[in-house]
N, C-alpha and C. Protein backbone atom coordinates (compact mmCIF):
# COMPACT_ATOMS: atom_id res chain seq x y z
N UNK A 1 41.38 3.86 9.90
CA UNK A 1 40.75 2.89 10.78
C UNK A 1 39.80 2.01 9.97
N UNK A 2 39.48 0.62 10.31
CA UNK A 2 38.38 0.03 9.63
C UNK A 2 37.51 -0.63 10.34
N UNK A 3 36.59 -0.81 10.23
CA UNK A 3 35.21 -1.59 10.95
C UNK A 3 35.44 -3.04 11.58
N UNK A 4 34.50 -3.34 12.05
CA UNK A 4 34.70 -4.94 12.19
C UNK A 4 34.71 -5.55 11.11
N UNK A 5 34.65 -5.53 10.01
CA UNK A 5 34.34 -5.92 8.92
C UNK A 5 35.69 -5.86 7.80
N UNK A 6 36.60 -4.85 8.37
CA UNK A 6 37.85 -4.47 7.77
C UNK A 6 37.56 -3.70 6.71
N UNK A 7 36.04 -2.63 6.55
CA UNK A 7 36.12 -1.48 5.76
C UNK A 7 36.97 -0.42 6.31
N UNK A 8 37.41 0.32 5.48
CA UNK A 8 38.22 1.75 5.73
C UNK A 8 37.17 2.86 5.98
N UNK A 9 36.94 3.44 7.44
CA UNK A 9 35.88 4.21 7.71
C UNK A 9 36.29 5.52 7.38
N UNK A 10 35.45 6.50 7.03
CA UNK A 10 35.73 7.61 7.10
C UNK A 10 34.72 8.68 7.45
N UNK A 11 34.95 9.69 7.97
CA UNK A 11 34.46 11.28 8.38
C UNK A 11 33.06 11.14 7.22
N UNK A 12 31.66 10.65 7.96
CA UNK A 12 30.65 10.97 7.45
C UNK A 12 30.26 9.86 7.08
N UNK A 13 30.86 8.72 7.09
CA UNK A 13 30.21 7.17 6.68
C UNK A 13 28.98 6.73 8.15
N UNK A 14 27.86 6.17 7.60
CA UNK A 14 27.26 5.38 8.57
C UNK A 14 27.78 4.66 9.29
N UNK A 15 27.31 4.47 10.46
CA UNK A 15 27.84 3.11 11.30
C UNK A 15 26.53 2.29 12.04
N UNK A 16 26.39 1.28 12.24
CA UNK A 16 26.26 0.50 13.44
C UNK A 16 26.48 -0.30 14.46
N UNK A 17 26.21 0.49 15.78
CA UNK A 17 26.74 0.46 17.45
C UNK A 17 25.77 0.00 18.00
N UNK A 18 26.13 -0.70 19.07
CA UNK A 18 25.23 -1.13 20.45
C UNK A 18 25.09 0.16 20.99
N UNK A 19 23.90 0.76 21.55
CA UNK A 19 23.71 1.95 22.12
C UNK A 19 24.53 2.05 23.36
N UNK A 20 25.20 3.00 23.86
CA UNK A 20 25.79 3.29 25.10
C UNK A 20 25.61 2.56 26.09
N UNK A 21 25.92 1.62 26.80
CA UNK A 21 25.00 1.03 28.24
C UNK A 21 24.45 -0.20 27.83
N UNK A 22 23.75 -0.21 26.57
CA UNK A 22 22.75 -1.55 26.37
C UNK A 22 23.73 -2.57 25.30
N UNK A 23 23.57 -3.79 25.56
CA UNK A 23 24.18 -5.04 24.63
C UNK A 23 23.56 -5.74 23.74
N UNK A 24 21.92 -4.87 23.52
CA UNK A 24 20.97 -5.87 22.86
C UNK A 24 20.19 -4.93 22.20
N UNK A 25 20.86 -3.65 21.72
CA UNK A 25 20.13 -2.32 20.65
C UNK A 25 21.05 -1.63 19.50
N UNK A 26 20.85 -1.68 18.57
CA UNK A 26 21.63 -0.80 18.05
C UNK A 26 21.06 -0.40 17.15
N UNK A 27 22.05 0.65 17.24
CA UNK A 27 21.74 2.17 16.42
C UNK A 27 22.56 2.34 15.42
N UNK A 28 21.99 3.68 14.45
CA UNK A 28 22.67 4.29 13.68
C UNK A 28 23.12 5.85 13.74
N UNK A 29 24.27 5.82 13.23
CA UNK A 29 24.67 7.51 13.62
C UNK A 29 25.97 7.59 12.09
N UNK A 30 26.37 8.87 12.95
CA UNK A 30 27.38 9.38 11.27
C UNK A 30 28.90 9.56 12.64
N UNK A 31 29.65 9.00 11.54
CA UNK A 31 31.28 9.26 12.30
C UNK A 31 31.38 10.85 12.03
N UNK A 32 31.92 11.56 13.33
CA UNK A 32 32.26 13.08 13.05
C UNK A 32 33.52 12.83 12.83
N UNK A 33 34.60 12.24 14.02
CA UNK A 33 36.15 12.54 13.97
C UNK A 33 36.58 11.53 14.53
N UNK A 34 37.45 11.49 14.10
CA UNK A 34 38.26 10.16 14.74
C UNK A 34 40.02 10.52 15.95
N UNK A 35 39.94 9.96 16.67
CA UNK A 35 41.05 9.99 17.66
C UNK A 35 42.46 9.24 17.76
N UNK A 36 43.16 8.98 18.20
CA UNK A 36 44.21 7.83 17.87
C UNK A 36 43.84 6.72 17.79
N UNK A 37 42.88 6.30 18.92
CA UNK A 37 42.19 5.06 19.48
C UNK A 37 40.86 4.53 18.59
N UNK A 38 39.95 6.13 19.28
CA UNK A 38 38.38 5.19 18.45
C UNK A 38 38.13 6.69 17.81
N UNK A 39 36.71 6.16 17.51
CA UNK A 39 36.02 7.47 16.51
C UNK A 39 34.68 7.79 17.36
N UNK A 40 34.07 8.99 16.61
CA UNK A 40 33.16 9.73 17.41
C UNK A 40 32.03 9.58 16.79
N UNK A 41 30.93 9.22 17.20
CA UNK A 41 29.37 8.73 16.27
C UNK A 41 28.97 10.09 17.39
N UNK A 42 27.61 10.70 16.25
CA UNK A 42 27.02 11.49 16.69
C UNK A 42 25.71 10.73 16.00
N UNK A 43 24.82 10.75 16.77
CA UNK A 43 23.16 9.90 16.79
C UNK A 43 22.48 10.59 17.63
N UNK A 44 21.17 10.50 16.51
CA UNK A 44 20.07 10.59 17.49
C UNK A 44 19.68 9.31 18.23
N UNK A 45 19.04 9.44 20.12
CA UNK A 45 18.60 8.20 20.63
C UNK A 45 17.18 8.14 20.68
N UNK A 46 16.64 9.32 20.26
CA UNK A 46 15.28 9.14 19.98
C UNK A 46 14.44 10.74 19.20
N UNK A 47 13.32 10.29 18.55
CA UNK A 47 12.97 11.97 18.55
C UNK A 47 12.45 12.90 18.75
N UNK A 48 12.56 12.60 20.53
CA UNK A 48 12.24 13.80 21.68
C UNK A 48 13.37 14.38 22.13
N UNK A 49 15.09 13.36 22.27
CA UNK A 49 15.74 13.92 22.29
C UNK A 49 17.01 14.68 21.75
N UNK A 50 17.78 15.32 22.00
CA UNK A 50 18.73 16.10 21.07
C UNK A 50 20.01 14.78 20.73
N UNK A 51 20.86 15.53 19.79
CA UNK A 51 22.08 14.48 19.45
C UNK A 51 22.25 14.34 20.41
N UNK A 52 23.28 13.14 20.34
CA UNK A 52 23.52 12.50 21.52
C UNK A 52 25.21 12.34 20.58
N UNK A 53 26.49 12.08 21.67
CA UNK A 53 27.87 11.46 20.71
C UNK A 53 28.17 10.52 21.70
N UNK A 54 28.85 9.64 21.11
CA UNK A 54 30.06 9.01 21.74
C UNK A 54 31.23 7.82 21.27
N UNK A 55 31.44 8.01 21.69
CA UNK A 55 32.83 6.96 21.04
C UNK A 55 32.88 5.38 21.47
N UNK A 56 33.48 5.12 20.25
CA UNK A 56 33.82 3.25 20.13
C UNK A 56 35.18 3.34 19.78
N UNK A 57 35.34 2.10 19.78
CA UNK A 57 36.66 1.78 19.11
C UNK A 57 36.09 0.66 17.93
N UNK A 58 37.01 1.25 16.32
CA UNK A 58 36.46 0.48 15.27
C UNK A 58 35.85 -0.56 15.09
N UNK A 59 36.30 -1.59 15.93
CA UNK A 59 35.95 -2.84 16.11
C UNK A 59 34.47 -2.97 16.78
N UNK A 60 33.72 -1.96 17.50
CA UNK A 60 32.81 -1.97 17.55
C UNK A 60 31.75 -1.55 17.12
N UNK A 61 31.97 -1.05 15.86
CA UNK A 61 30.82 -0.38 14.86
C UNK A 61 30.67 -1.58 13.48
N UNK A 62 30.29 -0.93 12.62
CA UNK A 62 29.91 -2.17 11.48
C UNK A 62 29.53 -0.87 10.35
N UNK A 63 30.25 -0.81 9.52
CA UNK A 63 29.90 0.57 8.18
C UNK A 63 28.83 0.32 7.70
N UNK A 64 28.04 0.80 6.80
CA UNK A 64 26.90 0.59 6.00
C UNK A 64 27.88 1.16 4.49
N UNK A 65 27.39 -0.54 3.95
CA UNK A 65 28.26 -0.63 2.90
C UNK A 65 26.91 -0.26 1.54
N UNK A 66 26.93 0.46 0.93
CA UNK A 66 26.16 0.32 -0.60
C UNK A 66 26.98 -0.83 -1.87
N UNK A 67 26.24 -1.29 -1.74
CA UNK A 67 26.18 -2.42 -3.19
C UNK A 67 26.06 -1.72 -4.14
């Protein structure tokens, strides 16, 4: 699968997502697994509360690329 960006994501790369629900936040989390469709970000949404997961489809994340 690859990002919006057309990186090749993989099991443990960063991402950044619009948080669940909201169109104007985003977050960072780690890809656990990926599905036919989308992949699975596991994030914290804050730090009072526990992980949180959920799924996108590639096109809606963005990798964190190192230079």
């Amino acid at each position: 699968m690859k990002d919006v960006f057309g990186n090749k994501l993989e099991v443990g790369d960063t991402v950044a997502f619009n948080e669940p629900g909201y169109t104007y936040r985003l977050c960072t989390g780690s890809v656990v697994k990926f599905t036919p469709q989308k992949l699975l970000i596991q994030w914290w949404k804050d730090n009072h509360n526990p992980e949180e997961e959920t799924y996108k489809f590639p096109t809606q994340v963005a990798k964190k690329v190192e230079s």
